[in-house]
C-alpha atoms as a PDB file:
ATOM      1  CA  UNK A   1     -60.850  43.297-110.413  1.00  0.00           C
ATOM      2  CA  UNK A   2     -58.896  45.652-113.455  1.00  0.00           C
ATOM      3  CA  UNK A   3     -55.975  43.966-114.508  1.00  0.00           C
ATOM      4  CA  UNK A   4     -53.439  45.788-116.813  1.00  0.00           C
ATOM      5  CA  UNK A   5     -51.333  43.556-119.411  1.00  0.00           C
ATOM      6  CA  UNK A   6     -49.460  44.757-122.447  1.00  0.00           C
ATOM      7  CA  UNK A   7     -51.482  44.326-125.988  1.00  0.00           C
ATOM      8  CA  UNK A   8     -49.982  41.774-128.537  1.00  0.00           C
ATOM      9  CA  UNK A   9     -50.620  41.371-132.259  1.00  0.00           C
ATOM     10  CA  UNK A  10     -53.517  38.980-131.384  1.00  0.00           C
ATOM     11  CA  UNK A  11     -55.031  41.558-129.571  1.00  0.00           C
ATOM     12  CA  UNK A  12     -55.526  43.604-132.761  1.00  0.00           C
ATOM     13  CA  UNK A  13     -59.662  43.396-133.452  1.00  0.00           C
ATOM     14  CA  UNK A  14     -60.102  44.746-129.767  1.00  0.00           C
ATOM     15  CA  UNK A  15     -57.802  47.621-129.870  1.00  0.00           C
ATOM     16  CA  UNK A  16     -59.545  48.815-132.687  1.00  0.00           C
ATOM     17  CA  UNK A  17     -62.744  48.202-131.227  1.00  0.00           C
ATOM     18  CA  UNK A  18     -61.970  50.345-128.263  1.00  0.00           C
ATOM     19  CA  UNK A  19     -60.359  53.045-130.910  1.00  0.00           C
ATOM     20  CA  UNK A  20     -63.540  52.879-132.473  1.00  0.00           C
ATOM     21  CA  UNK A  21     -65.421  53.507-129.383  1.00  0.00           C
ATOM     22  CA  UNK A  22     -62.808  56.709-128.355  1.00  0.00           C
ATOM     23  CA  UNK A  23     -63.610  58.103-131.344  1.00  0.00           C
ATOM     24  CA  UNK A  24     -67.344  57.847-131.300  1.00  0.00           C
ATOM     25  CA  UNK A  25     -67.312  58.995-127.714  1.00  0.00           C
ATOM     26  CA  UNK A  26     -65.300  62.337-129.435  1.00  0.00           C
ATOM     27  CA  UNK A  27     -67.897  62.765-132.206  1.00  0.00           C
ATOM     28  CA  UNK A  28     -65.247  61.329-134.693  1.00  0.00           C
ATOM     29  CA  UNK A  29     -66.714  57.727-135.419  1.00  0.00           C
ATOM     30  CA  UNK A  30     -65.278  58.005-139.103  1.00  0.00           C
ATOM     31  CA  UNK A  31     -61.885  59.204-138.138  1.00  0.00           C
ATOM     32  CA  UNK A  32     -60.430  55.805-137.359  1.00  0.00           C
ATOM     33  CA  UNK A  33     -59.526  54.771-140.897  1.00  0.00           C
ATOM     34  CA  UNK A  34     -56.627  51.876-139.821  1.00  0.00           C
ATOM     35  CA  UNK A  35     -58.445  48.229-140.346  1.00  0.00           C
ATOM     36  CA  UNK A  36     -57.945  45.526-137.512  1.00  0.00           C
ATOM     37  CA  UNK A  37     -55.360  43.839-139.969  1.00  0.00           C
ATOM     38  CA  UNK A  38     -53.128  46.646-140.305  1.00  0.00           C
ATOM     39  CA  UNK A  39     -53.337  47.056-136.477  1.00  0.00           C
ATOM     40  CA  UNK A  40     -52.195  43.792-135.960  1.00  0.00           C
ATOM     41  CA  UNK A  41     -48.980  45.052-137.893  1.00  0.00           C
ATOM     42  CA  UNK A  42     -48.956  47.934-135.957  1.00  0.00           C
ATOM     43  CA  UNK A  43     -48.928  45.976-132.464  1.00  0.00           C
ATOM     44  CA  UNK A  44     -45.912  43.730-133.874  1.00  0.00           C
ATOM     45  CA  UNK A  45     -43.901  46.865-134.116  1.00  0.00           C
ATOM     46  CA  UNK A  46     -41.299  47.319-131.199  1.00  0.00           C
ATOM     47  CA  UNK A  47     -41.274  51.433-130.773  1.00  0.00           C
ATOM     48  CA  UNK A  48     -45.304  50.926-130.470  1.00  0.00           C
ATOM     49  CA  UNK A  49     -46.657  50.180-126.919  1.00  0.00           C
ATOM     50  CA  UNK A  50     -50.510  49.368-125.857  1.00  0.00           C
ATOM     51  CA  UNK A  51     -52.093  48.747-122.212  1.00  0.00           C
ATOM     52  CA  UNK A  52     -54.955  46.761-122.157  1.00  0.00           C
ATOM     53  CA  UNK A  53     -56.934  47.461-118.644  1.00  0.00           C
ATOM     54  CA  UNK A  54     -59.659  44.238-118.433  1.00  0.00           C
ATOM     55  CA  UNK A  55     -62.158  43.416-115.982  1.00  0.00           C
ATOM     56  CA  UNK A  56     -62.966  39.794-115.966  1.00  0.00           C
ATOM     57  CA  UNK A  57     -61.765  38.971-119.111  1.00  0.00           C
ATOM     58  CA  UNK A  58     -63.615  42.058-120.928  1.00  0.00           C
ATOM     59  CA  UNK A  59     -61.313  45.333-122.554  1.00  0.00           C
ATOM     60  CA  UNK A  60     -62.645  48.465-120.639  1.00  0.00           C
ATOM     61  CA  UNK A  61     -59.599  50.792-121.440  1.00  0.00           C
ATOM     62  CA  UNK A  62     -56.066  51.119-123.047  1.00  0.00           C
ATOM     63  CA  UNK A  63     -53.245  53.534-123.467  1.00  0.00           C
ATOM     64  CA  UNK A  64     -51.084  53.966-126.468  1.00  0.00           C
ATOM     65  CA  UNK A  65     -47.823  54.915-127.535  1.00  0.00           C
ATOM     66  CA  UNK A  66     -44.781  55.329-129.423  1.00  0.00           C
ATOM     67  CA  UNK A  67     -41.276  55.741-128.475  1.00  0.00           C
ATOM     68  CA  UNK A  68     -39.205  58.295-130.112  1.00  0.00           C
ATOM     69  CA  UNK A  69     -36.355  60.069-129.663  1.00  0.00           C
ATOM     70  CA  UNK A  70     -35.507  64.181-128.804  1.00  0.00           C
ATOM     71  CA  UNK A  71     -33.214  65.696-130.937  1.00  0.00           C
ATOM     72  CA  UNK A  72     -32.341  67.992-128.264  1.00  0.00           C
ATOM     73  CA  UNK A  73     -31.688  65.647-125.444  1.00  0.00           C
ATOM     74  CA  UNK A  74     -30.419  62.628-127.772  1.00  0.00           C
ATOM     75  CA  UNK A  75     -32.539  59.789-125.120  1.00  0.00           C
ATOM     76  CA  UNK A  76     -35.723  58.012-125.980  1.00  0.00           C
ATOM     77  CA  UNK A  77     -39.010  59.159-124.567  1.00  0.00           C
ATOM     78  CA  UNK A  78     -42.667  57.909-124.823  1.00  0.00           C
ATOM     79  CA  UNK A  79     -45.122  59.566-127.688  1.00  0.00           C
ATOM     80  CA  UNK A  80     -48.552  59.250-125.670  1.00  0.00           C
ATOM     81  CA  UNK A  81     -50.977  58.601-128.500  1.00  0.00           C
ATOM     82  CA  UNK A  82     -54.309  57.832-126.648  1.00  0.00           C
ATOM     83  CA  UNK A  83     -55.667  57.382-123.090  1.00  0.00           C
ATOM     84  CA  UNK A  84     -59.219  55.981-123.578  1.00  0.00           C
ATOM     85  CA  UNK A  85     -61.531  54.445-120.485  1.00  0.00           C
ATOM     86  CA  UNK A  86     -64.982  52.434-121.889  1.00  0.00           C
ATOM     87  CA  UNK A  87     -68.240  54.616-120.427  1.00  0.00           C
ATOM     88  CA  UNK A  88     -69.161  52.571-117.707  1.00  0.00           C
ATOM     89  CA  UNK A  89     -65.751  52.319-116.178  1.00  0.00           C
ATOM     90  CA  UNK A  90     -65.015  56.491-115.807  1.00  0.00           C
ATOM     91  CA  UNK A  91     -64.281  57.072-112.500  1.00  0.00           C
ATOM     92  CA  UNK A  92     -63.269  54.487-111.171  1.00  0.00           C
ATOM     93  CA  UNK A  93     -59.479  54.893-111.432  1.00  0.00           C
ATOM     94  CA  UNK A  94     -58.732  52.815-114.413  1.00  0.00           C
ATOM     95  CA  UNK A  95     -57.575  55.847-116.314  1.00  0.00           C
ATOM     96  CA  UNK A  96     -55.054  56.764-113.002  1.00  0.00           C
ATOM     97  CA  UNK A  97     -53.951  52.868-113.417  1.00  0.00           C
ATOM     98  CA  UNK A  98     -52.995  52.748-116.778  1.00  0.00           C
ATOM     99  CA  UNK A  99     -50.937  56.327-116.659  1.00  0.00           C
ATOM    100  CA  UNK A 100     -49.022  54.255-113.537  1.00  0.00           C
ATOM    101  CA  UNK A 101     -48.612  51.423-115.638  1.00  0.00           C
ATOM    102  CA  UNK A 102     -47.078  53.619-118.799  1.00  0.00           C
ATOM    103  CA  UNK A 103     -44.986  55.187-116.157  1.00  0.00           C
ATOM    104  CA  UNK A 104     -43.424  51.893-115.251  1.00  0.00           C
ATOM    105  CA  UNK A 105     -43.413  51.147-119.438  1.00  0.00           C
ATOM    106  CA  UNK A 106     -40.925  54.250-119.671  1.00  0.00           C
ATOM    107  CA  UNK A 107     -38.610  53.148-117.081  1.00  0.00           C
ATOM    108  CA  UNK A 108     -37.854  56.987-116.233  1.00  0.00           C
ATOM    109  CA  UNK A 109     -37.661  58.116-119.605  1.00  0.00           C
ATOM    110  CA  UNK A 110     -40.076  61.207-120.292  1.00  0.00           C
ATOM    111  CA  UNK A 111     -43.577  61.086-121.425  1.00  0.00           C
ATOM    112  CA  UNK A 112     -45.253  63.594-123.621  1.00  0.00           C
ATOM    113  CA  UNK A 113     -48.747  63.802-124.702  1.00  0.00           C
ATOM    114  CA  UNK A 114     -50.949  66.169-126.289  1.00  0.00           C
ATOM    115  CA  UNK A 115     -54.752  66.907-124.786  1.00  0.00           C
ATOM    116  CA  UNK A 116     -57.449  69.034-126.302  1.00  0.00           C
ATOM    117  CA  UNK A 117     -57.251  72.941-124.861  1.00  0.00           C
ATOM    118  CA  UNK A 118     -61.618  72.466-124.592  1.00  0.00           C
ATOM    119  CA  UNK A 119     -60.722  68.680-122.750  1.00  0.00           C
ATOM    120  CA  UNK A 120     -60.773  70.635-118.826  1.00  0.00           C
ATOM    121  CA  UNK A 121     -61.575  67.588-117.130  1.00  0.00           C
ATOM    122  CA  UNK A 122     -58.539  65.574-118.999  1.00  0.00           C
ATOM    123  CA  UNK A 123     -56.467  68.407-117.993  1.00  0.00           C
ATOM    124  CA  UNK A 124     -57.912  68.271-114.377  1.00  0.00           C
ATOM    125  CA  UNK A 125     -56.588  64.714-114.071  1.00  0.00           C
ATOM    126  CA  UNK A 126     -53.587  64.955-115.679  1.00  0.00           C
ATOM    127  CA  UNK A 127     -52.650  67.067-112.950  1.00  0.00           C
ATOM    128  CA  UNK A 128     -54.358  65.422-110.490  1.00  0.00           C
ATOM    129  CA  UNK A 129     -51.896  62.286-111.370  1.00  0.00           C
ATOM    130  CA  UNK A 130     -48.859  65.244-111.435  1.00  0.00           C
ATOM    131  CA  UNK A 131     -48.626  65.987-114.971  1.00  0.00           C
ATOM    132  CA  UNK A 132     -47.069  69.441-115.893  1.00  0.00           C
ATOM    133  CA  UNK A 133     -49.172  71.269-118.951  1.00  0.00           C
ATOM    134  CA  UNK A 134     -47.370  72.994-121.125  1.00  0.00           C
ATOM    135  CA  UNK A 135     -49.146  74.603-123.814  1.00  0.00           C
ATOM    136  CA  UNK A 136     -47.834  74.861-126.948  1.00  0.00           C
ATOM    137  CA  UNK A 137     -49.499  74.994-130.820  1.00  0.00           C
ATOM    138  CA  UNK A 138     -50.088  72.337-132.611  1.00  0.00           C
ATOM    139  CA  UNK A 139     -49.721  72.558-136.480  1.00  0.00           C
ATOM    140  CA  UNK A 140     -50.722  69.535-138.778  1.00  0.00           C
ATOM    141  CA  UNK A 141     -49.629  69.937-142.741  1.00  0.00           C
ATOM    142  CA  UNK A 142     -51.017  67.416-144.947  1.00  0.00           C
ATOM    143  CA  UNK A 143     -49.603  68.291-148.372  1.00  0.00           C
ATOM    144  CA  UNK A 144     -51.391  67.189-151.547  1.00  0.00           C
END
């Protein structure tokens, strides 16, 4: 049984763990540079959100993200940050259960996320679940 419960502050040293993990499974072990102490900050902060999916008692999954606000439209919407499922558990609609479980998070408020042009089969079930893709650049500027 895959329950889904929201992460808290004390939750901090497993949702890096899994981080870790999502980051090693995309050939990017040393791009995680936040330490389990300043995630515990992180999870104390109300515009960030986490989803823990757990099967008996063990972190398999989670879904991140932050709530921000369009300029355009003036109303709050939900920053996806990550959508991560543990090896073993691919497959097995944990993924499709967490999405459901932001959905209910944004309380019909709009969710955006970005996914990888190369990342077909994320794109696959993103629509699969009903997600419009909209492609668009991304540009990243990291000055000094």
């Amino acid at each position: 049984m895959v329950s889904i419960r929201r992460a808290t502050a004390a939750d901090a040293a497993t949702v890096h763990a899994l981080m870790c993990e999502l980051a090693g499974h995309q050939g990017q072990p040393s791009a995680v540079a936040v330490s389990a102490g300043r995630m515990r900050e992180l999870l104390a902060r109300p515009e960030i959100g986490y989803l823990l999916a757990e099967r008996d008692g063990r972190a398999i999954g989670y879904v991140s993200w932050l709530v921000r606000v369009s300029m355009w439209s003036g109303e709050d919407y939900l920053a996806l940050d990550d959508l991560f499922v543990s090896d073993g558990e691919r497959g097995r609609k944990v993924g499709e259960r967490l999405m459901h479980a932001v959905a209910e998070a944004a309380d019909g408020r709009v969710i955006r996320w970005e996914v990888a042009a190369a990342n077909v089969a994320a794109q696959r079930f993103y629509q699969r679940i009903g997600a419009a893709l909209v492609s668009k650049v991304i540009c990243r500027w990291q000055v000094g």
